[in-house]
C-alpha atoms as a PDB file:
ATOM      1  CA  UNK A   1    -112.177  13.701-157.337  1.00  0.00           C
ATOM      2  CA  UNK A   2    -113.532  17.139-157.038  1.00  0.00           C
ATOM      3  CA  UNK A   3    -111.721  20.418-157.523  1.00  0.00           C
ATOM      4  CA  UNK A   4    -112.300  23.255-155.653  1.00  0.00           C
ATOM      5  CA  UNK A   5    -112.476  27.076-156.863  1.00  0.00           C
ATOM      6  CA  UNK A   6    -110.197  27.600-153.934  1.00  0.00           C
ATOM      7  CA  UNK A   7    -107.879  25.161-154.364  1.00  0.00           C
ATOM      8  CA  UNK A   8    -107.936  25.719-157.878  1.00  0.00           C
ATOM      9  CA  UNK A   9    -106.552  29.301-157.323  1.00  0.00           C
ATOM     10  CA  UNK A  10    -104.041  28.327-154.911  1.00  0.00           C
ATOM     11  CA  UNK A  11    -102.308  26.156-157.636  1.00  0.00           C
ATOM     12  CA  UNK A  12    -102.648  28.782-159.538  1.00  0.00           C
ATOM     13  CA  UNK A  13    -101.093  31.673-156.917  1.00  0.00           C
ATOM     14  CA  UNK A  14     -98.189  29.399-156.236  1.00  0.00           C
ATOM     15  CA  UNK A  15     -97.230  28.688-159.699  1.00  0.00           C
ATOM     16  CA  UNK A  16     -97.060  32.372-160.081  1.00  0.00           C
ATOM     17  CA  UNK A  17     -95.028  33.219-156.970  1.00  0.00           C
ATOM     18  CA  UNK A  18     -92.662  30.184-158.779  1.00  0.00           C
ATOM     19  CA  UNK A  19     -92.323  31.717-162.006  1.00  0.00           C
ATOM     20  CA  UNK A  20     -92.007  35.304-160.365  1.00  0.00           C
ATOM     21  CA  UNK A  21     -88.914  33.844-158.096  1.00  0.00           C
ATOM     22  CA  UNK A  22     -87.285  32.395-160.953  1.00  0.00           C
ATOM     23  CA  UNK A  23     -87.548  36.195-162.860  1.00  0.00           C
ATOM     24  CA  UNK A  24     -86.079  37.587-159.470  1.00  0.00           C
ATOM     25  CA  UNK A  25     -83.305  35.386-159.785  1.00  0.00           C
ATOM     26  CA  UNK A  26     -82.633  35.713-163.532  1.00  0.00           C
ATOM     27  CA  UNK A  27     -82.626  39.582-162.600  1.00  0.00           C
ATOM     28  CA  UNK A  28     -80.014  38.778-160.056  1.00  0.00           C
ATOM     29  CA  UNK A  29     -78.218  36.749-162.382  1.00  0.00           C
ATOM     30  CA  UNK A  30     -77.976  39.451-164.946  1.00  0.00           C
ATOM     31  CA  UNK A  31     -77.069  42.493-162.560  1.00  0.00           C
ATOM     32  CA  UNK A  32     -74.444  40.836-160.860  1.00  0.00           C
ATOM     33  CA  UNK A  33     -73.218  38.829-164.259  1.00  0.00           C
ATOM     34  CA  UNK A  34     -72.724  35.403-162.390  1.00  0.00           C
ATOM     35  CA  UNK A  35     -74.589  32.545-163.153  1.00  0.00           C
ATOM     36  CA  UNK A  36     -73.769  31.035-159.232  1.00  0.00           C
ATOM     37  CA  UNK A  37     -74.428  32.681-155.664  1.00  0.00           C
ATOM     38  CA  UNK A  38     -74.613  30.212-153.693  1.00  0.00           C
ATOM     39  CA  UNK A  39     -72.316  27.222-153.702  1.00  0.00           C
ATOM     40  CA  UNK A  40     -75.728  24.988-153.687  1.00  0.00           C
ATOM     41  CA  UNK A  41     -76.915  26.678-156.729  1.00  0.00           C
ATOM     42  CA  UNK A  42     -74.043  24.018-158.503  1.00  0.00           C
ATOM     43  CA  UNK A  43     -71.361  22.707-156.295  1.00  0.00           C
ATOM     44  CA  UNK A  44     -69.158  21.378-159.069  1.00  0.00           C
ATOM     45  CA  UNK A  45     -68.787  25.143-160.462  1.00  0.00           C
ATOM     46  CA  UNK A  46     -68.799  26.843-157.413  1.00  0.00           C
ATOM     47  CA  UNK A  47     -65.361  24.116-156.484  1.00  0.00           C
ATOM     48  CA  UNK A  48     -63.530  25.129-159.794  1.00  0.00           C
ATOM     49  CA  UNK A  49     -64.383  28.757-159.179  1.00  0.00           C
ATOM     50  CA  UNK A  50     -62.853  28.795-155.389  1.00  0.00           C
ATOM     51  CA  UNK A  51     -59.959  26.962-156.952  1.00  0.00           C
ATOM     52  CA  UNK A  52     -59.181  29.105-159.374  1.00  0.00           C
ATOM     53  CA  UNK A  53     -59.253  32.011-157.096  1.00  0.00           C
ATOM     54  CA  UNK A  54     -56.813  30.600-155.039  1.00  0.00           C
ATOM     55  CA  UNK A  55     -54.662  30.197-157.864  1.00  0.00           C
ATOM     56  CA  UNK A  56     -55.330  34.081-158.490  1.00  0.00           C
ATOM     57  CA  UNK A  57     -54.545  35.110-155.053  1.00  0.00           C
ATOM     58  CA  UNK A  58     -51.324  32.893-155.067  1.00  0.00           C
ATOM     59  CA  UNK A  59     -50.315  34.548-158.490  1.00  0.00           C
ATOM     60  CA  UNK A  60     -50.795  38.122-157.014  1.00  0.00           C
ATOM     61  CA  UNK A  61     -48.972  37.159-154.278  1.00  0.00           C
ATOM     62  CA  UNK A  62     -45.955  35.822-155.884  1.00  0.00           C
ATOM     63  CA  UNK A  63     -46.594  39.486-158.620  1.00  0.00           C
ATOM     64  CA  UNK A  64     -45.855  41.380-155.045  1.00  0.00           C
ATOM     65  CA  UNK A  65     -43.012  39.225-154.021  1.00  0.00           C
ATOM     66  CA  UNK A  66     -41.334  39.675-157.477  1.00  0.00           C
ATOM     67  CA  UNK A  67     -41.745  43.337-158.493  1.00  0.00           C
ATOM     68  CA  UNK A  68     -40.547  43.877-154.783  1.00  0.00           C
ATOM     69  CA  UNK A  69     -37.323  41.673-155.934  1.00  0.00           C
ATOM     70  CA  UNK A  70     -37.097  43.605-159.284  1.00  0.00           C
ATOM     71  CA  UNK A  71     -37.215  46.845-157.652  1.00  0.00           C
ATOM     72  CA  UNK A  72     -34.327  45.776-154.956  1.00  0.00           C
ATOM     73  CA  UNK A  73     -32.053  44.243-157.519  1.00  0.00           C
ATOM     74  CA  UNK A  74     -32.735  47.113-160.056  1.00  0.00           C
ATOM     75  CA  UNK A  75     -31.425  50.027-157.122  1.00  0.00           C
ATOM     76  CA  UNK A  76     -28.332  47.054-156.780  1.00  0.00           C
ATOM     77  CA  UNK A  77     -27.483  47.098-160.264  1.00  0.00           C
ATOM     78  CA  UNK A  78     -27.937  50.910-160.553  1.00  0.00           C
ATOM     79  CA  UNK A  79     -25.480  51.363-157.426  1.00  0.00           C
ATOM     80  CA  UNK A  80     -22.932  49.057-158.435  1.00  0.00           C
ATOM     81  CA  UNK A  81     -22.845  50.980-161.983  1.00  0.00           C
ATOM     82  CA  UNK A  82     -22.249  53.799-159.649  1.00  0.00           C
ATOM     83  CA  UNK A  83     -19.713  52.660-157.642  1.00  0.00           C
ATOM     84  CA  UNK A  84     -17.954  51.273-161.125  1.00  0.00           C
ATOM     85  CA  UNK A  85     -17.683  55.045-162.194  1.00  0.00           C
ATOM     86  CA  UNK A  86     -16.529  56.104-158.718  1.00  0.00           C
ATOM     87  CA  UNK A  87     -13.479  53.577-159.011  1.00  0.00           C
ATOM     88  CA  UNK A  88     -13.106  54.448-162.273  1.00  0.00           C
ATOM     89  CA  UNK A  89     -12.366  58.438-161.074  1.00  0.00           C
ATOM     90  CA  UNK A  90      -9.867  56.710-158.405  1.00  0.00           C
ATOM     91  CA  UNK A  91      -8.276  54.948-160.980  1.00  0.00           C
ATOM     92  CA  UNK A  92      -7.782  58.195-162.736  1.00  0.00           C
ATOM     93  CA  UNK A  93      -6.180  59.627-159.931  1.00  0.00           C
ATOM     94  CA  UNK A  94      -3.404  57.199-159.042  1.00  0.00           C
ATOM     95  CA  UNK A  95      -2.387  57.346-162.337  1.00  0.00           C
ATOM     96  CA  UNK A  96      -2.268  61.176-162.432  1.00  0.00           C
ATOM     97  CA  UNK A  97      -0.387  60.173-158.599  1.00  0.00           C
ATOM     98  CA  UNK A  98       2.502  59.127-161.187  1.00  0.00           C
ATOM     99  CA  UNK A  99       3.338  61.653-162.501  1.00  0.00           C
ATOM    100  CA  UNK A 100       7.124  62.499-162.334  1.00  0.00           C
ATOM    101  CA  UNK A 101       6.501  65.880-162.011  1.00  0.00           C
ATOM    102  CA  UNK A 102       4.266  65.673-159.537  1.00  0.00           C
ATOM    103  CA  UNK A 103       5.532  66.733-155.385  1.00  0.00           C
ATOM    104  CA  UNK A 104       4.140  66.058-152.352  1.00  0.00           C
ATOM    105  CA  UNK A 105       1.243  68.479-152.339  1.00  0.00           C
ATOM    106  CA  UNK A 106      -0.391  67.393-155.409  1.00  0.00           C
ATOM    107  CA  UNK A 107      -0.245  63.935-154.413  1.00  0.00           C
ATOM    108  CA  UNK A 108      -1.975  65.198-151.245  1.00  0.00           C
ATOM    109  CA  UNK A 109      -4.513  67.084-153.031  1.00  0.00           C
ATOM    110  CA  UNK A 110      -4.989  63.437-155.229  1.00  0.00           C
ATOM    111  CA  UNK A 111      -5.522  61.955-151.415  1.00  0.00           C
ATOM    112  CA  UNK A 112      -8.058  64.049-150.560  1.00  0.00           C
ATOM    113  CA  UNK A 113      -9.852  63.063-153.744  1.00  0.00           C
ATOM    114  CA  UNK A 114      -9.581  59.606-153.233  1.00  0.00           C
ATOM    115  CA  UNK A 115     -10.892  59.912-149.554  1.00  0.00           C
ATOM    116  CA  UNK A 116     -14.033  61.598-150.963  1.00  0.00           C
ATOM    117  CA  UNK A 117     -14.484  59.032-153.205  1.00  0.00           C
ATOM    118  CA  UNK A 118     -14.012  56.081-150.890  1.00  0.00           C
ATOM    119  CA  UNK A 119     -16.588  57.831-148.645  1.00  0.00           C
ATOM    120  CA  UNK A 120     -18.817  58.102-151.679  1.00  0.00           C
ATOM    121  CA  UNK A 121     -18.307  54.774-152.358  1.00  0.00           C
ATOM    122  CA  UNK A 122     -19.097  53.929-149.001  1.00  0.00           C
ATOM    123  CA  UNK A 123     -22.556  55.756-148.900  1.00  0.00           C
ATOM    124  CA  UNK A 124     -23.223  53.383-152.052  1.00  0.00           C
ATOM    125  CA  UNK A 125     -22.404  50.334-150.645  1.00  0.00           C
ATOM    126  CA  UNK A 126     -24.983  51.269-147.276  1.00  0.00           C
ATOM    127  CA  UNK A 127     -27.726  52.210-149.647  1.00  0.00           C
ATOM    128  CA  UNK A 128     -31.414  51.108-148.287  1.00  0.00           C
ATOM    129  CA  UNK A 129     -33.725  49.635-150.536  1.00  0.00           C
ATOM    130  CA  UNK A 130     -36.722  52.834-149.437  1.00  0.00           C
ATOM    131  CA  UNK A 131     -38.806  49.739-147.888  1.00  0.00           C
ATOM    132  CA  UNK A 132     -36.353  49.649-144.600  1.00  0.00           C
ATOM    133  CA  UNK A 133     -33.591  47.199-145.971  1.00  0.00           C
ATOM    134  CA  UNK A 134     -30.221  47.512-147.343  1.00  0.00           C
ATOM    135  CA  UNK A 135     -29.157  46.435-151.141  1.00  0.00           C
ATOM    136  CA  UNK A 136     -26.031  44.845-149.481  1.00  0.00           C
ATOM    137  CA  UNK A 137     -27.402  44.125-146.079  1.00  0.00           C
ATOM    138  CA  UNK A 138     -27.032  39.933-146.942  1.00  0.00           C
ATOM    139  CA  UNK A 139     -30.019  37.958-144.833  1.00  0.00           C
ATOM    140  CA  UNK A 140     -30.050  41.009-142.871  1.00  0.00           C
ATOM    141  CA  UNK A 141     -28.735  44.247-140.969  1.00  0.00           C
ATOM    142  CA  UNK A 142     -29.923  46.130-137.484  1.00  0.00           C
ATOM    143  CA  UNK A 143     -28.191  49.558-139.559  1.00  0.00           C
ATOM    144  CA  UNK A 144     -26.035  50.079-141.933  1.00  0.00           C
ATOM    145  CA  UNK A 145     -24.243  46.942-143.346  1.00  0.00           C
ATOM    146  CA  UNK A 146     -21.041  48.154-143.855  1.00  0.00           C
ATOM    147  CA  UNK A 147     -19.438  49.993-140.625  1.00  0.00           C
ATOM    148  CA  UNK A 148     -15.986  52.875-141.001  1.00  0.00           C
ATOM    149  CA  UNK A 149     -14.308  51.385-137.521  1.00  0.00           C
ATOM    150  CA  UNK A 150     -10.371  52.240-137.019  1.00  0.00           C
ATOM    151  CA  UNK A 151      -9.479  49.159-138.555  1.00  0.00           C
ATOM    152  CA  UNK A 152     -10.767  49.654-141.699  1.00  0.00           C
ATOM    153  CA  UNK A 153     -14.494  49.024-143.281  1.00  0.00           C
ATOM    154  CA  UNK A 154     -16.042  45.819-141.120  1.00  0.00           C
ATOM    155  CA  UNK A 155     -19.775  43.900-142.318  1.00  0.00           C
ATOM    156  CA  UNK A 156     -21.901  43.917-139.647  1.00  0.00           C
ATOM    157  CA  UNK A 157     -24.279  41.765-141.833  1.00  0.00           C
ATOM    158  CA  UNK A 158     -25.481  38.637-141.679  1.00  0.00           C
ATOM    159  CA  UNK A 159     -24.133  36.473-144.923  1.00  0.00           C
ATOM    160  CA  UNK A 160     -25.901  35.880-147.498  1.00  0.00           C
ATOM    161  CA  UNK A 161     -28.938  36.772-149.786  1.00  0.00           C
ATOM    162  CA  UNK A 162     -32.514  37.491-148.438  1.00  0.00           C
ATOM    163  CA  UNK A 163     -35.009  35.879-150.843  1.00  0.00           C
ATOM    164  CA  UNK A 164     -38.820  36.372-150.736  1.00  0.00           C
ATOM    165  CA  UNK A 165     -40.765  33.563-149.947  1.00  0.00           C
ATOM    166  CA  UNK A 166     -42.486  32.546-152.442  1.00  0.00           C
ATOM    167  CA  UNK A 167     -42.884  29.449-155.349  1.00  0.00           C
ATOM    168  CA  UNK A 168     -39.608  30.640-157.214  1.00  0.00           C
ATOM    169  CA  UNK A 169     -37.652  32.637-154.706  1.00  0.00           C
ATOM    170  CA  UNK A 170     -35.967  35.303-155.491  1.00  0.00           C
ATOM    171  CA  UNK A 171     -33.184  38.077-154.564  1.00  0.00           C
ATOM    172  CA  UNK A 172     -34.237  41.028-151.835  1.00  0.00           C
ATOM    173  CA  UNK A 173     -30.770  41.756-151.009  1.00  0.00           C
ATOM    174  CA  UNK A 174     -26.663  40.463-152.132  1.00  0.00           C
ATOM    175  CA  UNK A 175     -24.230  40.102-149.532  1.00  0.00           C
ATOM    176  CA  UNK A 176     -22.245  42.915-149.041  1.00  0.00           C
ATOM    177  CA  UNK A 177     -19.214  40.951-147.634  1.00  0.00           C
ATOM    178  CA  UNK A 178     -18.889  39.301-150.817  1.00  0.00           C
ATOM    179  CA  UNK A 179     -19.406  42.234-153.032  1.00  0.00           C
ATOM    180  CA  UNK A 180     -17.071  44.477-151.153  1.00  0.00           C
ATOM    181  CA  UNK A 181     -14.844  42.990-149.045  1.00  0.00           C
ATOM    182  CA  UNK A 182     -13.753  39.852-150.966  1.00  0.00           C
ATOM    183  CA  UNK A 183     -11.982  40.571-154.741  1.00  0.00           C
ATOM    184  CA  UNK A 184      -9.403  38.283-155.565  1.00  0.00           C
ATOM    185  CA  UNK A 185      -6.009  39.311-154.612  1.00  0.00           C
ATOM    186  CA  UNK A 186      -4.178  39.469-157.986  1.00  0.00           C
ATOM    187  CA  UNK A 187      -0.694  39.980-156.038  1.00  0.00           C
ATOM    188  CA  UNK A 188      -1.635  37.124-153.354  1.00  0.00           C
ATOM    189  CA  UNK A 189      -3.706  34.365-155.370  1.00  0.00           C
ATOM    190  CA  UNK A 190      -6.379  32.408-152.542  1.00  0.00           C
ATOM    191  CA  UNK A 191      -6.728  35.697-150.785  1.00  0.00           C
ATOM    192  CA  UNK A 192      -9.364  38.355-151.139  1.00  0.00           C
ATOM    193  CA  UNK A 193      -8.956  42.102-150.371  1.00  0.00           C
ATOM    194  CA  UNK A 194     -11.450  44.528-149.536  1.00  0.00           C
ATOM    195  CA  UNK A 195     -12.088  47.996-151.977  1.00  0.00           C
ATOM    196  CA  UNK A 196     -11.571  50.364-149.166  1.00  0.00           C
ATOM    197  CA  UNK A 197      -8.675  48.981-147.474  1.00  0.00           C
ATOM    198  CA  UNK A 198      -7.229  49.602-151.312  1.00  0.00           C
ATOM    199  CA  UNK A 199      -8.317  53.023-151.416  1.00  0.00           C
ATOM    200  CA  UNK A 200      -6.938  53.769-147.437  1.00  0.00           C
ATOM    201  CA  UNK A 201      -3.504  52.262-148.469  1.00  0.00           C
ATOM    202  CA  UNK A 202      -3.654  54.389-151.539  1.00  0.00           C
ATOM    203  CA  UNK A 203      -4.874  57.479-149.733  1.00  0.00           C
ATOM    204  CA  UNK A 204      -1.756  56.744-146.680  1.00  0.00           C
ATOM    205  CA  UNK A 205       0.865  56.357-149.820  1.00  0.00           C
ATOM    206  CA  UNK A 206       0.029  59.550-151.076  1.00  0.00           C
ATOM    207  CA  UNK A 207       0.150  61.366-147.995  1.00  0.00           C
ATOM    208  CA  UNK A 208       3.115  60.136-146.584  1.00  0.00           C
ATOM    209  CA  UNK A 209       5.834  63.025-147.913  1.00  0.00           C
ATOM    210  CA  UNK A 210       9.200  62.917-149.345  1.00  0.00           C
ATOM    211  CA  UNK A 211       8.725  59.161-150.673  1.00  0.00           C
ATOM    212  CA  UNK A 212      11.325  57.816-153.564  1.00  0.00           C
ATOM    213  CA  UNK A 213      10.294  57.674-157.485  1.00  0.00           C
ATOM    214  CA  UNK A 214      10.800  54.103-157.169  1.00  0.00           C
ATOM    215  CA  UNK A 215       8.234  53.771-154.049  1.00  0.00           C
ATOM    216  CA  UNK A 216       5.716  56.010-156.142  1.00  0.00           C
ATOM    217  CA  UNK A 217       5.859  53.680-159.035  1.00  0.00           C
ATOM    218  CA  UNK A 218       5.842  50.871-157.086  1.00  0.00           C
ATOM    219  CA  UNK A 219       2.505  52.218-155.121  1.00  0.00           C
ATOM    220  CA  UNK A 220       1.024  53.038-158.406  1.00  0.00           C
ATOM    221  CA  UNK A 221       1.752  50.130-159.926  1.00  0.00           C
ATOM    222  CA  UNK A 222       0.202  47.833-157.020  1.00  0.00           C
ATOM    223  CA  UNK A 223      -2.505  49.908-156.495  1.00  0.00           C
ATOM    224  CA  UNK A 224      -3.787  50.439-159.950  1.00  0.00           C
ATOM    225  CA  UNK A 225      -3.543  46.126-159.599  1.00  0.00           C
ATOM    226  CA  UNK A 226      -5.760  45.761-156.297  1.00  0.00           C
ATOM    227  CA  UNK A 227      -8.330  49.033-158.096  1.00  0.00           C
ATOM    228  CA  UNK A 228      -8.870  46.868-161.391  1.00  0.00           C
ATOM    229  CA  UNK A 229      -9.419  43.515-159.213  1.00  0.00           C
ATOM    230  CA  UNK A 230     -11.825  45.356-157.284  1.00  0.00           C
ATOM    231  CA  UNK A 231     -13.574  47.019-160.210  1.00  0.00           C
ATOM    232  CA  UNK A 232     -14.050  43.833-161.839  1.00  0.00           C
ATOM    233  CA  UNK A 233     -15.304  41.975-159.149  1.00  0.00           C
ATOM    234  CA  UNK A 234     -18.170  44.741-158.643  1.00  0.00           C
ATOM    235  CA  UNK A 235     -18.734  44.288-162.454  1.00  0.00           C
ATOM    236  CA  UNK A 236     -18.842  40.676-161.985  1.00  0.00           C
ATOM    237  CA  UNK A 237     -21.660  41.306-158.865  1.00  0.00           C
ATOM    238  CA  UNK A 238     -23.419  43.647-161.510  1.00  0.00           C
ATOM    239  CA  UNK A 239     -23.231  41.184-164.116  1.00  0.00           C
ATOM    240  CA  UNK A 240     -25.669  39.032-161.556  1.00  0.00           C
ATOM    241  CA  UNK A 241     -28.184  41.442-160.250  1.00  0.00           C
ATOM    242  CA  UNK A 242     -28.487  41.987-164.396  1.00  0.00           C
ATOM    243  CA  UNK A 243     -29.000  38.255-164.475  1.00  0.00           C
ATOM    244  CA  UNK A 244     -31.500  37.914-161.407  1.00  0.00           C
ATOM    245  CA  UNK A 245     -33.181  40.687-163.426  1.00  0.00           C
ATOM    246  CA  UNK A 246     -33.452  39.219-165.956  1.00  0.00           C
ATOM    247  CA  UNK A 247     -34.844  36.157-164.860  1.00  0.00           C
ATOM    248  CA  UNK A 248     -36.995  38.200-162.354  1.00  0.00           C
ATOM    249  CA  UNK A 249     -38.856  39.376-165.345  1.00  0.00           C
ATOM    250  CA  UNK A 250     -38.963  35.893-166.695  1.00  0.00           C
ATOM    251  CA  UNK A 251     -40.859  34.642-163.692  1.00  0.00           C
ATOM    252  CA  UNK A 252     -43.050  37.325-163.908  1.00  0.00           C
ATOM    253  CA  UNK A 253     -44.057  36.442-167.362  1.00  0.00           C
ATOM    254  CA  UNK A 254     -44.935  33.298-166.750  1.00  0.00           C
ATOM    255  CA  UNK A 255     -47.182  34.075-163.197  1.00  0.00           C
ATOM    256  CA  UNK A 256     -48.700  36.403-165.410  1.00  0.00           C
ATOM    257  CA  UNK A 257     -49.902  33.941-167.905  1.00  0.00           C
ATOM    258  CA  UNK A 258     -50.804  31.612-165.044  1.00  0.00           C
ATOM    259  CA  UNK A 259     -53.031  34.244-163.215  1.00  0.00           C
ATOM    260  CA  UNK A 260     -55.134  35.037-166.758  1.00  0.00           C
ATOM    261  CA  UNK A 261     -55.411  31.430-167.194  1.00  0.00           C
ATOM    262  CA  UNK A 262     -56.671  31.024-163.997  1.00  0.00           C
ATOM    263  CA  UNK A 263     -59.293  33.805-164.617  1.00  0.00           C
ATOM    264  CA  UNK A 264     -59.970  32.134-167.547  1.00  0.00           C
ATOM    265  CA  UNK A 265     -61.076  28.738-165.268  1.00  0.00           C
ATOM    266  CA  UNK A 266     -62.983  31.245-163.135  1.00  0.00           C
ATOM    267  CA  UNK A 267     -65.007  32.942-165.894  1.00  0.00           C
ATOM    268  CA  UNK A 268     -65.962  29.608-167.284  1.00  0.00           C
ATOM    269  CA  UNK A 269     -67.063  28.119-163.714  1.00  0.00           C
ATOM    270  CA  UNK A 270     -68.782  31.361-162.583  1.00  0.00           C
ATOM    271  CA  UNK A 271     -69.876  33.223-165.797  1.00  0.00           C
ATOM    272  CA  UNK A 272     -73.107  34.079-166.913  1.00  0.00           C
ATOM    273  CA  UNK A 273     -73.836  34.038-170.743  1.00  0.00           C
ATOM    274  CA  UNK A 274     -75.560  37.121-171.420  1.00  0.00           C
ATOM    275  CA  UNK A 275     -77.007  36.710-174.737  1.00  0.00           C
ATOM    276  CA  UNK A 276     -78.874  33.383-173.330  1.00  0.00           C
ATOM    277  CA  UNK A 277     -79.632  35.114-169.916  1.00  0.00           C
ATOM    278  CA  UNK A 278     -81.449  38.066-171.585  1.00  0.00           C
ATOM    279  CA  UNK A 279     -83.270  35.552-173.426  1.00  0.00           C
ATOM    280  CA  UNK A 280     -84.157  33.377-171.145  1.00  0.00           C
ATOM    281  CA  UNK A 281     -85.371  36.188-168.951  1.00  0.00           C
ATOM    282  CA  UNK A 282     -87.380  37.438-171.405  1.00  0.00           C
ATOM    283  CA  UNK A 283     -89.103  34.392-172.162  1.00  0.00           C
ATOM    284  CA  UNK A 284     -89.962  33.788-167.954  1.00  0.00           C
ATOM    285  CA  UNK A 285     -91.263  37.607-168.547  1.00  0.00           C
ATOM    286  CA  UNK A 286     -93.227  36.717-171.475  1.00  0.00           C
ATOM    287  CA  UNK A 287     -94.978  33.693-169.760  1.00  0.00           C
ATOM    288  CA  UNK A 288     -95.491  35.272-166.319  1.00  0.00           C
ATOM    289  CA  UNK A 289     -97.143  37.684-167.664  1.00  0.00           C
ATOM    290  CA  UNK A 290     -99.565  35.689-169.568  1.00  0.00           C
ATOM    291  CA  UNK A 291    -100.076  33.612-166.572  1.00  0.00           C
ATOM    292  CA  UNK A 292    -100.835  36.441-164.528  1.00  0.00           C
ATOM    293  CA  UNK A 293    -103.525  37.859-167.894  1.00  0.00           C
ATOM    294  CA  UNK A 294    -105.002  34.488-167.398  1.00  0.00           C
ATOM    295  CA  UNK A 295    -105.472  34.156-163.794  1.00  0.00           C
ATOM    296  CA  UNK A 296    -107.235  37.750-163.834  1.00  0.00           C
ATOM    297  CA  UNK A 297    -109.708  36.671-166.241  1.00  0.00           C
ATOM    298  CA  UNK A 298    -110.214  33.551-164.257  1.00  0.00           C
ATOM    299  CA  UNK A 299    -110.629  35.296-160.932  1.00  0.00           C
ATOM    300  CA  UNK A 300    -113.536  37.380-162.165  1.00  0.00           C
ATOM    301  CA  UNK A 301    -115.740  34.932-162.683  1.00  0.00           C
ATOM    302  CA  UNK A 302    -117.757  33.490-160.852  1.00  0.00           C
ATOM    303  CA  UNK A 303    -121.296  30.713-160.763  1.00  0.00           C
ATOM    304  CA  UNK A 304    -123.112  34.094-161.384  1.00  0.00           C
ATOM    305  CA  UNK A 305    -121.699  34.449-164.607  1.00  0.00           C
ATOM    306  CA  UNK A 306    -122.245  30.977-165.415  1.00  0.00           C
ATOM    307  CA  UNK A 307    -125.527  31.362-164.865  1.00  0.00           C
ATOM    308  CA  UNK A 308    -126.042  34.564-166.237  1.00  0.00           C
ATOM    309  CA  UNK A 309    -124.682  33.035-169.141  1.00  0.00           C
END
């Protein structure tokens, strides 16, 4: 079989053009840092790589959905140690409300302390989370959870805890009904009493005049009672925000780990190795440029210098 010069050169030109595409894409390779473009460059890595950044996007998804439940049940925690301190002042009061030598106008002045404080406490218990939502606004609220009507403080509410969606759900609101409304009745056991229906009977008792020493101690006595029931029962509704918190934080631990391991999966499937990149770059340099040396020399001559030879 004869060889021609021509075709003898084109094997030679395309081998070139080969070894120059495989530079270009060892240059790609190493500016980009990925071993894989294209899921046909290796279709087993290019599956473990799209998996594991699923699991990434999942995990920074459920990072969202948590530090948006840390945050609410943080401002929860921080306004029921708030409204611990304000019943704490009222507490204060009705004692000083006691005192035999007190008349009618200082326990008026001690009602008009109390009603600032219940109207305190009130502002407390309708505190938004700054995204739109309420701390206490249960699985939800148009306004304001808790409304001031003529019969006393009503939930307009629905019951409940919002919870983000998510793998492990978790706490966007409490339900204000059952924070505020419902302490156990330590003078009526199976009933429940609401803080500011305390705080209104207190405030009437104080400003009703001429009222007996008995009915003062009596008042005093029963509302100090329905206060500390009250008080504890926010502590108790503290106690678990602390806890979802707590275990908030717990979660978010572990998605953590999960998302680095997952980035972990991705480096391997994706990668490039540098070191043996660089090398192997260097070598495809190496020989196309002796290939190219070569096919210079080769193109020069010619059957003149053959025979000139």
């Amino acid at each position: 079989m004869r060889v021609t010069t021509y075709n003898s050169h084109a094997q030679t030109q395309a081998q070139l053009q080969i070894r120059q595409q495989a530079m270009q894409e060892s240059q790609i390779q190493l500016t980009s840092g990925k071993r894989t473009h294209r899921p046909s460059d290796d279709p087993t890595s290019a599956a473990d790589a799209e998996r594991a950044l699923a699991r990434i996007q999942r995990a920074d998804a459920e990072q969202r959905a948590l530090s948006a439940s840390l945050a609410t049940m943080t401002q929860a925690e921080s306004a029921l140690g708030t409204a611990g301190e304000l019943l704490q002042q009222a507490r204060e009061y009705v004692v000083q409300a006691g005192n035999g030598s007190y008349g009618d106008k200082e326990r008026e002045a001690l009602a008009q302390s109390l009603r600032g404080l219940r109207e305190d406490l009130l502002s407390v218990a309708n505190r938004s989370d700054g995204t739109g939502r309420y701390l206490f606004g249960g699985q939800g609220a148009d306004g304001a959870p808790l409304l001031d009507t003529v019969a006393g403080v009503d939930y307009q509410g629905a019951g409940g805890t919002l919870r983000a969606a998510m793998g492990e759900s978790s706490p966007l609101s409490m339900d204000g009904r059952e924070v505020w409304l419902q302490a156990p009745n330590p003078r009526a056991p199976g009933t429940t009493l609401s803080v500011f229906d305390t705080l209104d009977r207190l405030v009437s008792e104080l400003s009703t005049p001429n009222r007996t020493g008995a009915q003062i101690s009596a008042g005093v006595r029963d509302g100090l009672a329905d206060l500390d029931a009250s008080a504890n029962h926010l502590l108790n509704a503290r106690a678990r925000s602390g806890e979802a918190m707590n275990r908030i934080e717990s979660i978010q631990s572990r998605v953590v780990d999960q998302r680095l391991q997952a980035q972990v999966e991705r480096s391997e499937a994706e990668d490039l190795d540098m070191v043996e990149a660089i090398s192997k770059f260097q070598a495809q340099q190496t020989g196309y440029d002796a290939a190219l040396r070569t096919y210079a020399q080769v193109q020069r001559m010619s059957l003149f210098d053959y025979l000139g030879g």
